[in-house]
Protein backbone atom coordinates (compact mmCIF):
# COMPACT_ATOMS: atom_id res chain seq x y z
CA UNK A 1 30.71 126.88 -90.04
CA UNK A 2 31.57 123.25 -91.22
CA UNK A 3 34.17 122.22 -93.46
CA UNK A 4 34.60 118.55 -94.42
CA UNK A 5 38.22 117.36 -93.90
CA UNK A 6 38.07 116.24 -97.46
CA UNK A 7 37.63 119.83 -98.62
CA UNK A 8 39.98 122.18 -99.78
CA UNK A 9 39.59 125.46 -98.89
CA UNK A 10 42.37 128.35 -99.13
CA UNK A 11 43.28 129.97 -96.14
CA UNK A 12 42.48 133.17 -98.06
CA UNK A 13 39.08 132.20 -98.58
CA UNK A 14 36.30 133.41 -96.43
CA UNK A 15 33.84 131.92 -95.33
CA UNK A 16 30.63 133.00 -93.29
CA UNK A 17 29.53 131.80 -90.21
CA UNK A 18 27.06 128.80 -90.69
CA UNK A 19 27.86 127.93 -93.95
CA UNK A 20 28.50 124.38 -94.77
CA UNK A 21 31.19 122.81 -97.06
CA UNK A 22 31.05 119.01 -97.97
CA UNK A 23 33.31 116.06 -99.45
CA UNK A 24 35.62 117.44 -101.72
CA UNK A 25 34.68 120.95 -102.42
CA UNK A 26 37.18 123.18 -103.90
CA UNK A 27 37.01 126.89 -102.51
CA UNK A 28 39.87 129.11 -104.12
CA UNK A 29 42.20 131.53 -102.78
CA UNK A 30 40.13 134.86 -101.94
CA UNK A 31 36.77 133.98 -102.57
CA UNK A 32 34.17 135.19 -100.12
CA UNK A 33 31.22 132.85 -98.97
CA UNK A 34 28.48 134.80 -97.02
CA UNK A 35 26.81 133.12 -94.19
CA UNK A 36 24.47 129.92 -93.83
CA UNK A 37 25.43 128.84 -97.77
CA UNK A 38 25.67 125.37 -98.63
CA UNK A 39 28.30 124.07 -100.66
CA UNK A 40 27.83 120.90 -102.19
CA UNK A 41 29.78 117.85 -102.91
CA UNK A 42 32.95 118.34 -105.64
CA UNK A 43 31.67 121.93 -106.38
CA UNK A 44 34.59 124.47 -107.63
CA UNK A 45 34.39 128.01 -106.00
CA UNK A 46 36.82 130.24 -108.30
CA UNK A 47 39.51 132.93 -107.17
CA UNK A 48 37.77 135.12 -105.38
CA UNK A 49 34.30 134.74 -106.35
CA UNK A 50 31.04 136.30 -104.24
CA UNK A 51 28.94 134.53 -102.53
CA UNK A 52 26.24 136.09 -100.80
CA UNK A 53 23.96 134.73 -97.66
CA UNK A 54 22.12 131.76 -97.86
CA UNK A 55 23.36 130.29 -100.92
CA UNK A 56 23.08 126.81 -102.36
CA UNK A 57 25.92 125.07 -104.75
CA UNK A 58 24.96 121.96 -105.53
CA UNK A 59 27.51 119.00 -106.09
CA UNK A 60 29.73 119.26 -108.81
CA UNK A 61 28.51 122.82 -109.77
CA UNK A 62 31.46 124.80 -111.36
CA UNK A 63 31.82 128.42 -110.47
CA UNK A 64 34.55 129.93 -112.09
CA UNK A 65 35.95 133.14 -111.27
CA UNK A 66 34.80 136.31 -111.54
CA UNK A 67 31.45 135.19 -110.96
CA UNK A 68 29.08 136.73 -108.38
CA UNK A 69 26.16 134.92 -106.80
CA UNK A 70 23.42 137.05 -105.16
CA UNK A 71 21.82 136.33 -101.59
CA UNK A 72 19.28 133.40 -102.43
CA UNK A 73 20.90 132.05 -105.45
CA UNK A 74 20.29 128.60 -106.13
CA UNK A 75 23.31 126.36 -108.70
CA UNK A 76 22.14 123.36 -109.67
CA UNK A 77 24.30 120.39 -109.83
CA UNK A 78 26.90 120.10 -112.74
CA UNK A 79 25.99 123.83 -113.52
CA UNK A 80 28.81 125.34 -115.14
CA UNK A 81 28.79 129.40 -114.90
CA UNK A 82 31.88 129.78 -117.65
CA UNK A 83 34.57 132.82 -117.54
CA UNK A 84 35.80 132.70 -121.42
CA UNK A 85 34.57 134.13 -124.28
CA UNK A 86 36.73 132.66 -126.90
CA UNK A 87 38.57 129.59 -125.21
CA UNK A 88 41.74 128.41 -126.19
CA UNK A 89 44.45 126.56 -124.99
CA UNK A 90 47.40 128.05 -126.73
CA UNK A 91 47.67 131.29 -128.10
CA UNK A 92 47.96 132.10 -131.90
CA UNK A 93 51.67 131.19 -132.12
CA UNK A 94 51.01 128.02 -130.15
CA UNK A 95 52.30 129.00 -126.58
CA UNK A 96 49.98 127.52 -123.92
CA UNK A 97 48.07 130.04 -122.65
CA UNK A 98 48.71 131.85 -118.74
CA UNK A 99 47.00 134.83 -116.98
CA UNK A 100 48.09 137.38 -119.28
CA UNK A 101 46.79 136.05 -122.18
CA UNK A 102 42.88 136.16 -121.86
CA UNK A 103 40.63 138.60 -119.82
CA UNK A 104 37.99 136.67 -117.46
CA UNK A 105 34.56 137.44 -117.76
CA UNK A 106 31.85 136.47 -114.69
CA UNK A 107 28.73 135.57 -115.28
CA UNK A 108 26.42 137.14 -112.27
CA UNK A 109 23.06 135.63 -110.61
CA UNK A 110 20.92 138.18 -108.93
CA UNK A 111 19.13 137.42 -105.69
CA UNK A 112 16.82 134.29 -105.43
CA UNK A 113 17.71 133.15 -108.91
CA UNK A 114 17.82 129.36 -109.75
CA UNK A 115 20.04 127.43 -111.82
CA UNK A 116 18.95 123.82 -112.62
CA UNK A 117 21.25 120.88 -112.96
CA UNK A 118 23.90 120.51 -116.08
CA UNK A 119 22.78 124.50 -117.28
CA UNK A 120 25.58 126.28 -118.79
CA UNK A 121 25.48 130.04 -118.26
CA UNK A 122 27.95 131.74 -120.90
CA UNK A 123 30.75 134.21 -119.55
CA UNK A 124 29.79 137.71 -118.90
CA UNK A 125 25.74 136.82 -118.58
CA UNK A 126 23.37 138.39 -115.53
CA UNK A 127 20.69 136.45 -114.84
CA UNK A 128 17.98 138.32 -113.00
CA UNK A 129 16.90 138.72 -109.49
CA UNK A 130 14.08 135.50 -108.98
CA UNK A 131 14.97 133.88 -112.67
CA UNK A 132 14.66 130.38 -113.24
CA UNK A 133 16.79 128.36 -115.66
CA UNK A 134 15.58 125.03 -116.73
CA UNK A 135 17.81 121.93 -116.04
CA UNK A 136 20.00 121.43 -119.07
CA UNK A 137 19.65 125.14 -120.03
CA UNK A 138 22.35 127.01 -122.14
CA UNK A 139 22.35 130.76 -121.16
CA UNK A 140 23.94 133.09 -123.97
CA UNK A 141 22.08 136.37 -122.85
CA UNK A 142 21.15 138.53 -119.88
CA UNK A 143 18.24 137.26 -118.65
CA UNK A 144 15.49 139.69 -117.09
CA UNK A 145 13.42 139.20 -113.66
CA UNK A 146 11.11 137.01 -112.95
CA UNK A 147 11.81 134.54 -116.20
CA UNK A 148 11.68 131.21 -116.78
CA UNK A 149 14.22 130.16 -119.60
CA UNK A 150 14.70 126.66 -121.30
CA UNK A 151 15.78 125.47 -124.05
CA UNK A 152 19.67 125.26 -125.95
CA UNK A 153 19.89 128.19 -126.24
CA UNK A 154 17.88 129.22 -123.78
CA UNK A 155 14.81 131.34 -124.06
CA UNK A 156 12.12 132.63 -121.79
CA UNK A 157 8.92 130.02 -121.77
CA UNK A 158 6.87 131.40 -118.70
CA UNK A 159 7.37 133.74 -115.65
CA UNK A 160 7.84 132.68 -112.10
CA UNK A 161 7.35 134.40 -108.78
CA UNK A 162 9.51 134.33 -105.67
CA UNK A 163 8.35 130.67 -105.21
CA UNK A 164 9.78 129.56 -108.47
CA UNK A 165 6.02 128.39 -109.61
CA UNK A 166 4.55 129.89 -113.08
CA UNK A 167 2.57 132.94 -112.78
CA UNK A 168 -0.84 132.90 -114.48
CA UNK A 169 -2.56 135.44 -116.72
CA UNK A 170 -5.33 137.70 -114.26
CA UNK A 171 -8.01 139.19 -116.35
CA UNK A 172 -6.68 142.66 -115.92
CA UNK A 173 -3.49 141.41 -117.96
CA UNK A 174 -1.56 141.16 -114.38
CA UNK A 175 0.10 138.11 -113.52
CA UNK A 176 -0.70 136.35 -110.27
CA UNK A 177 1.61 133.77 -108.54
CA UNK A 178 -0.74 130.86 -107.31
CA UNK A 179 1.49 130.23 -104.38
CA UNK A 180 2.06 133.52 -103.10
CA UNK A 181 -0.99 135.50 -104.64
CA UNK A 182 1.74 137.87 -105.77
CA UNK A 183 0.75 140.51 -108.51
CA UNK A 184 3.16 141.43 -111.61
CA UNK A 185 2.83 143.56 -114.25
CA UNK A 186 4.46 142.98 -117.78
CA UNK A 187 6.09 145.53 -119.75
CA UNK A 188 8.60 146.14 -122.85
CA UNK A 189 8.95 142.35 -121.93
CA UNK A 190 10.27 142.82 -118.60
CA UNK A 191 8.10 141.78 -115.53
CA UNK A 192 7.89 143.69 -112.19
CA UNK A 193 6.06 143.36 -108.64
CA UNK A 194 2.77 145.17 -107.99
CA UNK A 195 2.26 147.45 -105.42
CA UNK A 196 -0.16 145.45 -103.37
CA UNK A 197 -0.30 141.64 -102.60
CA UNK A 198 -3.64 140.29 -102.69
């Protein structure tokens, strides 16, 4: 484990062994880092949010609380995974808003997902296990497996194997990932892993 001095992390926080956190990262009171992450200049860790193993936050990625990030997961940096629905900053008789006045919402990112810089992922959204969001990205919707989304708002262009590369069409109406040599199979719109690797 290495923290920079300039960090700031809770003494509630936890934080696994070989994980790395640099110039003026912001880990919050009872969040949970797994091991080997990497946690990137200026990022924001929320009240206890979960991080798994072998996690990347990129500098000045935003992860606000009660999000959950997967073993694998990839942030971007400037990502912003949101917690509120309908922000405001005063409630309808003009107090300013505390704790009691909105519920949080996390957004979760299921293993080996990627995030790519300055995406916004919307409160409450899953993004699936292996998903790849385009830099600049806005993410108002679950997104499934295996799918590449772009766009504002986002929407799935392509699918993308463990190795984050497009899959191409196989003449059995399989997909193929020309890294890997990974097999999928498409249906309903949802993509899953083949039995066999060829």
């Amino acid at each position: 484990m290495a923290i920079d001095p300039s960090a700031d992390v809770d003494e509630s926080a936890i934080i696994g062994e070989g994980t790395r956190v640099w110039h003026l990262a912001q880990i919050r009171e009872d969040a949970v880092l797994g091991p080997n992450c990497v946690i990137g200049r200026g990022a924001y860790i929320g009240p206890a949010v979960l991080v798994g193993a072998n996690v990347k936050v990129q500098n000045h990625a935003l992860v606000y609380e009660p999000a959950v990030l997967e073993d694998g997961v990839f942030i971007g940096p400037a990502v912003v995974l949101t917690n509120d629905m309908y922000p405001r900053a005063v409630t309808p008789d003009g107090r300013i808003k505390g704790e009691q006045d909105w519920h949080a919402q996390g957004v979760t990112v299921r293993q080996g997902a990627a995030v790519g810089a300055r995406s916004v992922v919307v409160a409450g959204v899953t993004i699936g296990r292996w998903a790849l969001i385009a830099a600049g990205a806005v993410v108002h919707r679950d997104v499934p497996d295996y799918a590449l989304m772009a766009g504002v708002p986002a929407r799935r262009i392509k699918w993308v194997g463990r190795a984050g590369v497009p899959l191409t069409p196989t003449d059995d109406g399989s997909w193929r990932c020309p890294e890997t040599g990974d097999l999928f199979t498409e249906r309903d719109g949802e993509l899953t892993p083949a039995a066999t690797r060829t």
